[in-house]
C-alpha atoms as a PDB file:
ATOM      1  CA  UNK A   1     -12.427  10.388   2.249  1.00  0.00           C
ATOM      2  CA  UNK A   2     -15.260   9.517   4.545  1.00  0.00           C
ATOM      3  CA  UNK A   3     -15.817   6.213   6.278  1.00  0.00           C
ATOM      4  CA  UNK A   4     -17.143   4.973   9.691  1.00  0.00           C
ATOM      5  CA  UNK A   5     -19.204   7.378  10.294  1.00  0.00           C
ATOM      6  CA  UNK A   6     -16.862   9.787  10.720  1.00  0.00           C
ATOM      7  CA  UNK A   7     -14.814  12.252   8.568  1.00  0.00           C
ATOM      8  CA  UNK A   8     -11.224  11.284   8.534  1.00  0.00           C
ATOM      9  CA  UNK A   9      -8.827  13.344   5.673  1.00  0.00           C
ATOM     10  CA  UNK A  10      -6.270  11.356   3.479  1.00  0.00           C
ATOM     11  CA  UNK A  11      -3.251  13.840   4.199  1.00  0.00           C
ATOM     12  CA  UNK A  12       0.054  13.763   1.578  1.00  0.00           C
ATOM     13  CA  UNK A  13       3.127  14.410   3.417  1.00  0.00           C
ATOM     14  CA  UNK A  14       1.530  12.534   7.082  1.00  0.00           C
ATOM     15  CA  UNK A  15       2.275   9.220   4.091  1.00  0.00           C
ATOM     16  CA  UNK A  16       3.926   6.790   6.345  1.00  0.00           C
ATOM     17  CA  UNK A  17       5.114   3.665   4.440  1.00  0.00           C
ATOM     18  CA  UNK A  18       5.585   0.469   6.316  1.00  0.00           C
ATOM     19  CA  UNK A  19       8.775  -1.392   4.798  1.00  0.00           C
ATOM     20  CA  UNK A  20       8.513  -4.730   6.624  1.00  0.00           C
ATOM     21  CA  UNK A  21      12.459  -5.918   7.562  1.00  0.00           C
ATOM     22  CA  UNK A  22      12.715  -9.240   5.021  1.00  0.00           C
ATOM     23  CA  UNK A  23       9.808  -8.120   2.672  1.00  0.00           C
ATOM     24  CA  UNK A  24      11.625  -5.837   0.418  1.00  0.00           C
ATOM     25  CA  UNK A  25      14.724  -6.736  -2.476  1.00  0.00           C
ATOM     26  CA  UNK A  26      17.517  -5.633  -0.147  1.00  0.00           C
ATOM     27  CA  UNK A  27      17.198  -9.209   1.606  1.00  0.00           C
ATOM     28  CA  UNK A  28      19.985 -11.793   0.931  1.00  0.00           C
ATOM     29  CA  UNK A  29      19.147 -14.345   0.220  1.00  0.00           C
ATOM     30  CA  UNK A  30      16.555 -13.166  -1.801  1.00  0.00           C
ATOM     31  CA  UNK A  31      14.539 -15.886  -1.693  1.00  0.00           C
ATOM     32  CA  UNK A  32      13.849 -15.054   2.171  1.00  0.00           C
ATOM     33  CA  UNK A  33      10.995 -12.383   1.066  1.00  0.00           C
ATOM     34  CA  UNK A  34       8.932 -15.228  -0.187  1.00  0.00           C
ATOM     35  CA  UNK A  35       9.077 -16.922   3.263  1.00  0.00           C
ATOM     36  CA  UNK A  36       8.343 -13.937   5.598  1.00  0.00           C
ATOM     37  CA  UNK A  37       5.256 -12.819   3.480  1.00  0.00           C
ATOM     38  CA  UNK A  38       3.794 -16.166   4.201  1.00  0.00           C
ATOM     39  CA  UNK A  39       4.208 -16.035   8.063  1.00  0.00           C
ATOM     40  CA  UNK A  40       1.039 -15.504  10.313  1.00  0.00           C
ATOM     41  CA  UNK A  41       1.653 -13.557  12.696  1.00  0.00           C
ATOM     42  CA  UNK A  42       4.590 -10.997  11.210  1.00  0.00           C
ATOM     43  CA  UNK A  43       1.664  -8.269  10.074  1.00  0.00           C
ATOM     44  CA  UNK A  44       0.927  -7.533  13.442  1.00  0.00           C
ATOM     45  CA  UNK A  45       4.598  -7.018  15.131  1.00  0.00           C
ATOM     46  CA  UNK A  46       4.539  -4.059  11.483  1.00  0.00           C
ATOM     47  CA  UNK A  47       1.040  -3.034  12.627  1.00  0.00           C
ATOM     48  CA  UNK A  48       2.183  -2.626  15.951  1.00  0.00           C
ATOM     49  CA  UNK A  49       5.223  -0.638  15.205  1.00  0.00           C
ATOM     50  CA  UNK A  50       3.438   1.532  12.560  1.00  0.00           C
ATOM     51  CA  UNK A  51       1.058   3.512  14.668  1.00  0.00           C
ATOM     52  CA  UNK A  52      -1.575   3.068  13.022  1.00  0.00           C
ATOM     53  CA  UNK A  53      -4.916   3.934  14.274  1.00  0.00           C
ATOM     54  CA  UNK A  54      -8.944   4.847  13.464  1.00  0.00           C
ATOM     55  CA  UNK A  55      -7.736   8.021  12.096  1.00  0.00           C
ATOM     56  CA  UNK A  56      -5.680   6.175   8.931  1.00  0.00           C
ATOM     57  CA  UNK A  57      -5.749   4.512   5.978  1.00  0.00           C
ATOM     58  CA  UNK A  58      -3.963   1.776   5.089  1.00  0.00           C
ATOM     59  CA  UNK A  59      -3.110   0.794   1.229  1.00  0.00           C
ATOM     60  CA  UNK A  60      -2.065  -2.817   1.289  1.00  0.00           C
ATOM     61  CA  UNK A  61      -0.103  -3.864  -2.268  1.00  0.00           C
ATOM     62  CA  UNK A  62       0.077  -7.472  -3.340  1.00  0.00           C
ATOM     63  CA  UNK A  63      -0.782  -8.648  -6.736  1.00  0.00           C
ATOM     64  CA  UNK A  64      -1.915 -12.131  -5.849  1.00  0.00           C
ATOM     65  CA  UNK A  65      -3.315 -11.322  -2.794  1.00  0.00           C
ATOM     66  CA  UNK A  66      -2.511 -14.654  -1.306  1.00  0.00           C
ATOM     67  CA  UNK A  67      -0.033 -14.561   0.987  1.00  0.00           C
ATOM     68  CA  UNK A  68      -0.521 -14.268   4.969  1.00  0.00           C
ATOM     69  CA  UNK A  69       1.272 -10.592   5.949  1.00  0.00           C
ATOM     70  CA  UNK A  70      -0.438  -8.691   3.026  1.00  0.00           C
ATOM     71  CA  UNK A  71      -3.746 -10.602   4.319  1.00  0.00           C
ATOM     72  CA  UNK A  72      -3.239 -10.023   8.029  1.00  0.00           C
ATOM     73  CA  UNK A  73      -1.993  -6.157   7.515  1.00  0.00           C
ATOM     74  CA  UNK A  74      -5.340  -5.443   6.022  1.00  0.00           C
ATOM     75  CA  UNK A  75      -7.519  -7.379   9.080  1.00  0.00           C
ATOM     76  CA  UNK A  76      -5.101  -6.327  11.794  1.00  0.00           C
ATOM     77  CA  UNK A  77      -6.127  -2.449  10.091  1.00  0.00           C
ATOM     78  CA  UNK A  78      -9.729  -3.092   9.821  1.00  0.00           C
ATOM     79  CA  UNK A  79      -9.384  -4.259  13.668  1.00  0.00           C
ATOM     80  CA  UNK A  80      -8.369  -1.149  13.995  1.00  0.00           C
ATOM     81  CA  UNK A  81     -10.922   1.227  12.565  1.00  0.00           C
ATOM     82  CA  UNK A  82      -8.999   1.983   9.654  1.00  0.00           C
ATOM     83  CA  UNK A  83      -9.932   2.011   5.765  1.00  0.00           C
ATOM     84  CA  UNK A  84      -8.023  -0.912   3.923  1.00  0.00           C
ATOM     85  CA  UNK A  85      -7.248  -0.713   0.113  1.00  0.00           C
ATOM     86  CA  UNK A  86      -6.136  -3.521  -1.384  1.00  0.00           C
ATOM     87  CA  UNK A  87      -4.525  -3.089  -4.472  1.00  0.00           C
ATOM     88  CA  UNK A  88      -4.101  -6.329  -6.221  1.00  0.00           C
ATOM     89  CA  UNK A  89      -5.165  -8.221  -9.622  1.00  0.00           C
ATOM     90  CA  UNK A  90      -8.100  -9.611  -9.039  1.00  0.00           C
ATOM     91  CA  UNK A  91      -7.935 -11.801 -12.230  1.00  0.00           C
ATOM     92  CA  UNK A  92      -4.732 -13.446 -10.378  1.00  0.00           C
ATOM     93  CA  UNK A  93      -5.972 -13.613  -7.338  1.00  0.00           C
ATOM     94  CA  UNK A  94      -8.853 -15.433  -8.452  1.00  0.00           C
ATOM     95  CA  UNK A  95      -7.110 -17.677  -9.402  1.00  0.00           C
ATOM     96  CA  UNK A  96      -4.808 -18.702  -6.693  1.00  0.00           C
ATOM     97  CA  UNK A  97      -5.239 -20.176  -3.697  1.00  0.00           C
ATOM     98  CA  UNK A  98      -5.105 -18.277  -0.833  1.00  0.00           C
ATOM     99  CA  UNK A  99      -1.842 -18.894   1.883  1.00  0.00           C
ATOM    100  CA  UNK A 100      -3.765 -17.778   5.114  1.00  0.00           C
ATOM    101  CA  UNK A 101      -4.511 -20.187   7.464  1.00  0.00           C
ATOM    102  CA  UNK A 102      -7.825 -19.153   6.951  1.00  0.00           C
ATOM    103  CA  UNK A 103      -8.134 -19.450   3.259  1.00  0.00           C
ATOM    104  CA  UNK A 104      -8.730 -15.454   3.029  1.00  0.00           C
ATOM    105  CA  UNK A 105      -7.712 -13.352   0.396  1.00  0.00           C
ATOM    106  CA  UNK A 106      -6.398  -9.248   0.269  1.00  0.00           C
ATOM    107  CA  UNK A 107      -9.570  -8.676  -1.865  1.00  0.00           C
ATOM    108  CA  UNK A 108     -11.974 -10.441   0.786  1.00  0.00           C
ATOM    109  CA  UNK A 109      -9.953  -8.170   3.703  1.00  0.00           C
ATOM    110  CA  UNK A 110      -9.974  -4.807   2.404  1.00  0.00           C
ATOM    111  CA  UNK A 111     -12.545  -2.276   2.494  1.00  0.00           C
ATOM    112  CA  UNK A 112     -11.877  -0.866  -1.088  1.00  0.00           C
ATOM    113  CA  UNK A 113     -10.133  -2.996  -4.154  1.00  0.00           C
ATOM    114  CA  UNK A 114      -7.984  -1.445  -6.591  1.00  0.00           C
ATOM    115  CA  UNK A 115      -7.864  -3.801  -9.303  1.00  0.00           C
ATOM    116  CA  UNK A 116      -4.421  -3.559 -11.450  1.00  0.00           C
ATOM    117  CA  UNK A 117      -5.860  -5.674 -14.239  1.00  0.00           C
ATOM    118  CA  UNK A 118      -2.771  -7.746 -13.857  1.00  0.00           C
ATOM    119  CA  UNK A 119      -2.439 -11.379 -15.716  1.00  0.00           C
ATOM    120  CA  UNK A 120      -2.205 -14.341 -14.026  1.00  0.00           C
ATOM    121  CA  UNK A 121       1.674 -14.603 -12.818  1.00  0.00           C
ATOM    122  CA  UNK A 122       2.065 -10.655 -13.594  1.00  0.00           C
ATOM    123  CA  UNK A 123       4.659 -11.093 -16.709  1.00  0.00           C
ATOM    124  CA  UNK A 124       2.953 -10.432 -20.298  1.00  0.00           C
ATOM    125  CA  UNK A 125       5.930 -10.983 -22.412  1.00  0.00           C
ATOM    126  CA  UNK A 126       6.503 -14.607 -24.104  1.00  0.00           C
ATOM    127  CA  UNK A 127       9.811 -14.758 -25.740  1.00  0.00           C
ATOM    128  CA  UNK A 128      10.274 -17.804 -27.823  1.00  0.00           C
ATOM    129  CA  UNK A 129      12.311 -20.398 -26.299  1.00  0.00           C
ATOM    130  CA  UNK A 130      11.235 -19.623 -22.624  1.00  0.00           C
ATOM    131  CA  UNK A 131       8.817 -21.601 -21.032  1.00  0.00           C
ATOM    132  CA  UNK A 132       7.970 -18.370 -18.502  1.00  0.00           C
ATOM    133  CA  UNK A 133       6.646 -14.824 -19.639  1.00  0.00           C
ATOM    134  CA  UNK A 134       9.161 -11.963 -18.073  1.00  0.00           C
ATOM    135  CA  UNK A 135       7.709  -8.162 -17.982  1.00  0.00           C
ATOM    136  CA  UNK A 136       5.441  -7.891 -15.002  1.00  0.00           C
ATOM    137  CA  UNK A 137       3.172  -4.842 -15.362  1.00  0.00           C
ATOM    138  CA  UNK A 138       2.763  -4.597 -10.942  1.00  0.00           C
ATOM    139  CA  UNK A 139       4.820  -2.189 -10.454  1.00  0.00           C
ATOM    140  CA  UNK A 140       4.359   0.570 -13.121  1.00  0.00           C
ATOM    141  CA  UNK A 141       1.009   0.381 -13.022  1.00  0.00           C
ATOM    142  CA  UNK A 142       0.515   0.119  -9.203  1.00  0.00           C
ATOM    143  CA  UNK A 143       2.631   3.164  -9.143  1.00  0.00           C
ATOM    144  CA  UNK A 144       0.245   5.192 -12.003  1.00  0.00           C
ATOM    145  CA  UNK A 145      -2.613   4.086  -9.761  1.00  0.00           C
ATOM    146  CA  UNK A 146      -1.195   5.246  -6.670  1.00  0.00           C
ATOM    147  CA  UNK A 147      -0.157   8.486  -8.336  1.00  0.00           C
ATOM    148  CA  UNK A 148      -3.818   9.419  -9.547  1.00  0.00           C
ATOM    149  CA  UNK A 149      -5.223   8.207  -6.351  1.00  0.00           C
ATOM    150  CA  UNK A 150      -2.933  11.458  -4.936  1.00  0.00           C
ATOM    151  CA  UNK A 151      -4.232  13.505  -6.972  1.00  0.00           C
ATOM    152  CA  UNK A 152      -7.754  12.372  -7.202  1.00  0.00           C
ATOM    153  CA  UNK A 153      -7.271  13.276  -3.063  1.00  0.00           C
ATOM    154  CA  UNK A 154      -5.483  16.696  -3.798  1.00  0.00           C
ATOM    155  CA  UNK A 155      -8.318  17.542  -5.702  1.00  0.00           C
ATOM    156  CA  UNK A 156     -10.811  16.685  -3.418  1.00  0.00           C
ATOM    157  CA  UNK A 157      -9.353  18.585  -0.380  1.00  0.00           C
ATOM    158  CA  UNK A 158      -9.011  22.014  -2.488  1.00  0.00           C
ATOM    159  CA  UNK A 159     -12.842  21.422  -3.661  1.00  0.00           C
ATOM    160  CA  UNK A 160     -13.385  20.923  -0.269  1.00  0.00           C
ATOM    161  CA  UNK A 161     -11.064  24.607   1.141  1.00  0.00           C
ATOM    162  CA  UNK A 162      -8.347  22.215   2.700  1.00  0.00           C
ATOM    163  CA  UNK A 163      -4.593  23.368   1.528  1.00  0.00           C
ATOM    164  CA  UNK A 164      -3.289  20.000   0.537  1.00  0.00           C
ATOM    165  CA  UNK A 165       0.000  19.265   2.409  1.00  0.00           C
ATOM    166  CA  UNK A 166       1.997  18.275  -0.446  1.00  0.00           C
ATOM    167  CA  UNK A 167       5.695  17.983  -0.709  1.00  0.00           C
ATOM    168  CA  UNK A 168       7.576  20.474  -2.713  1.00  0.00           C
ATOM    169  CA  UNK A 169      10.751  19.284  -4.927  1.00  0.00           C
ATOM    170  CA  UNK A 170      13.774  20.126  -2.364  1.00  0.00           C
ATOM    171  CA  UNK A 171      15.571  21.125  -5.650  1.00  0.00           C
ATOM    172  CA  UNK A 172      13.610  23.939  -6.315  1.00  0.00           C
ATOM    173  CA  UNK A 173      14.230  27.220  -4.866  1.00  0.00           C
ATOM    174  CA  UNK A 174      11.432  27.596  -2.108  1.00  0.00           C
ATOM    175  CA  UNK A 175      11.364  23.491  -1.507  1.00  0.00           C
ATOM    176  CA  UNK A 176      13.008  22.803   2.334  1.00  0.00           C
ATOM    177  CA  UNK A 177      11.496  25.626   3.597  1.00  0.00           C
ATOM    178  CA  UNK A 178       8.009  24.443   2.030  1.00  0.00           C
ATOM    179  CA  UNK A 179       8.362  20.577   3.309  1.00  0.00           C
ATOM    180  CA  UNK A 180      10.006  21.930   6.414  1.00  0.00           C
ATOM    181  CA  UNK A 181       6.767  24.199   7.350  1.00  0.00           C
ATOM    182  CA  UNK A 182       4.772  20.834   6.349  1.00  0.00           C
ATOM    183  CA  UNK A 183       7.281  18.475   7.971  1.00  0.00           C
ATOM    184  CA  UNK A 184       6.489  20.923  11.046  1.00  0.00           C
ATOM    185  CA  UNK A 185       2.834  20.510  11.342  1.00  0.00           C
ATOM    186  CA  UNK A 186       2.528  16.536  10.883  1.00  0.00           C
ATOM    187  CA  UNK A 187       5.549  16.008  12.855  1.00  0.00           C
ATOM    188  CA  UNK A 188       3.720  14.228  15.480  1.00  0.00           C
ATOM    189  CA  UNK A 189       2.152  11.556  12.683  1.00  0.00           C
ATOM    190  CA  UNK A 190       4.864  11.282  10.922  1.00  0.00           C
ATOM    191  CA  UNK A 191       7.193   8.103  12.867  1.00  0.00           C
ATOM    192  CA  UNK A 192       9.734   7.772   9.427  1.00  0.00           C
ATOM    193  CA  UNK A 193      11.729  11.594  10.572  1.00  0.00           C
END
């Protein structure tokens, strides 16, 4: 990918993934996920501890795209020089109103929008006798999209004579010493090892 002005490379394995403390589904109570996403101020202490500079990309995933730390991850980026993706529903988000203190939404924050074509609420099944559909479609399909977007980029770096630095399955034969030659050469990006 090029942006800025300058030519910056999406890279596989150099993947860091930002797992917020109190934003994933291994929070008890549960319900605390839904109050930390919503707190102004929280995306920066992740931003901070990421890394993240110019150089990087950042892929921000929220399907409303209303609440604060999904918002401020993707302007705290873009303060940064980076590209910001937002993938979101657009239909949904449309149709919210937006949690920032600002009134800002992932869509209006990003650089690039992935729309998931999600429903409003993200559930499309209506059984009879609930009031609520169940079956979101967020988290399959975010994962499809991210999937092609890796290979849309492995592509593009073998048209362009770049060996992309993707992992190997550790199960097969030739795997750890594959990931460990790649592991080797992004060590110094890579702040998850």
């Amino acid at each position: 990918a090029e942006w800025g002005g300058g030519r910056y490379f999406l890279y596989l394995v150099p993947i860091v993934p930002i797992f917020g403390p109190g934003l994933t589904t291994d929070v008890r109570p549960i319900t605390l996920t839904s109050e930390l996403e919503r707190k102004s101020g929280y995306a920066e202490l992740l931003l901070n501890a990421s890394g993240l500079t110019a150089r990087d990309a950042l892929i921000v995933h929220s399907v409303s795209g209303r609440n604060t730390v999904a918002i401020e991850m993707a302007e705290g980026a873009r303060a940064r020089g980076a590209l910001v993706i937002a993938l979101t529903s657009v239909t949904y988000s449309a149709a919210v109103t937006s949690r920032h203190p600002r009134g800002v939404k992932l869509m209006d924050a990003a650089d690039i929008v992935i729309d998931n074509c999600g429903i409003i609420g993200d559930a499309v099944v209506q059984l009879a006798g609930l009031p609520q559909a169940v079956g979101p479609t967020s988290t399959v399909v975010g994962a499809a999209l991210l999937n092609a977007l890796v290979v849309e980029i492995v592509e593009r770096l073998l048209q362009r004579g770049i060996e992309p630095p993707v992992f190997l399955s550790a199960n097969l034969d030739r795997g750890d010493a594959h990931n460990q030659r790649l592991l080797d050469k992004y060590r110094g990006r890579l702040n998850y090892l």
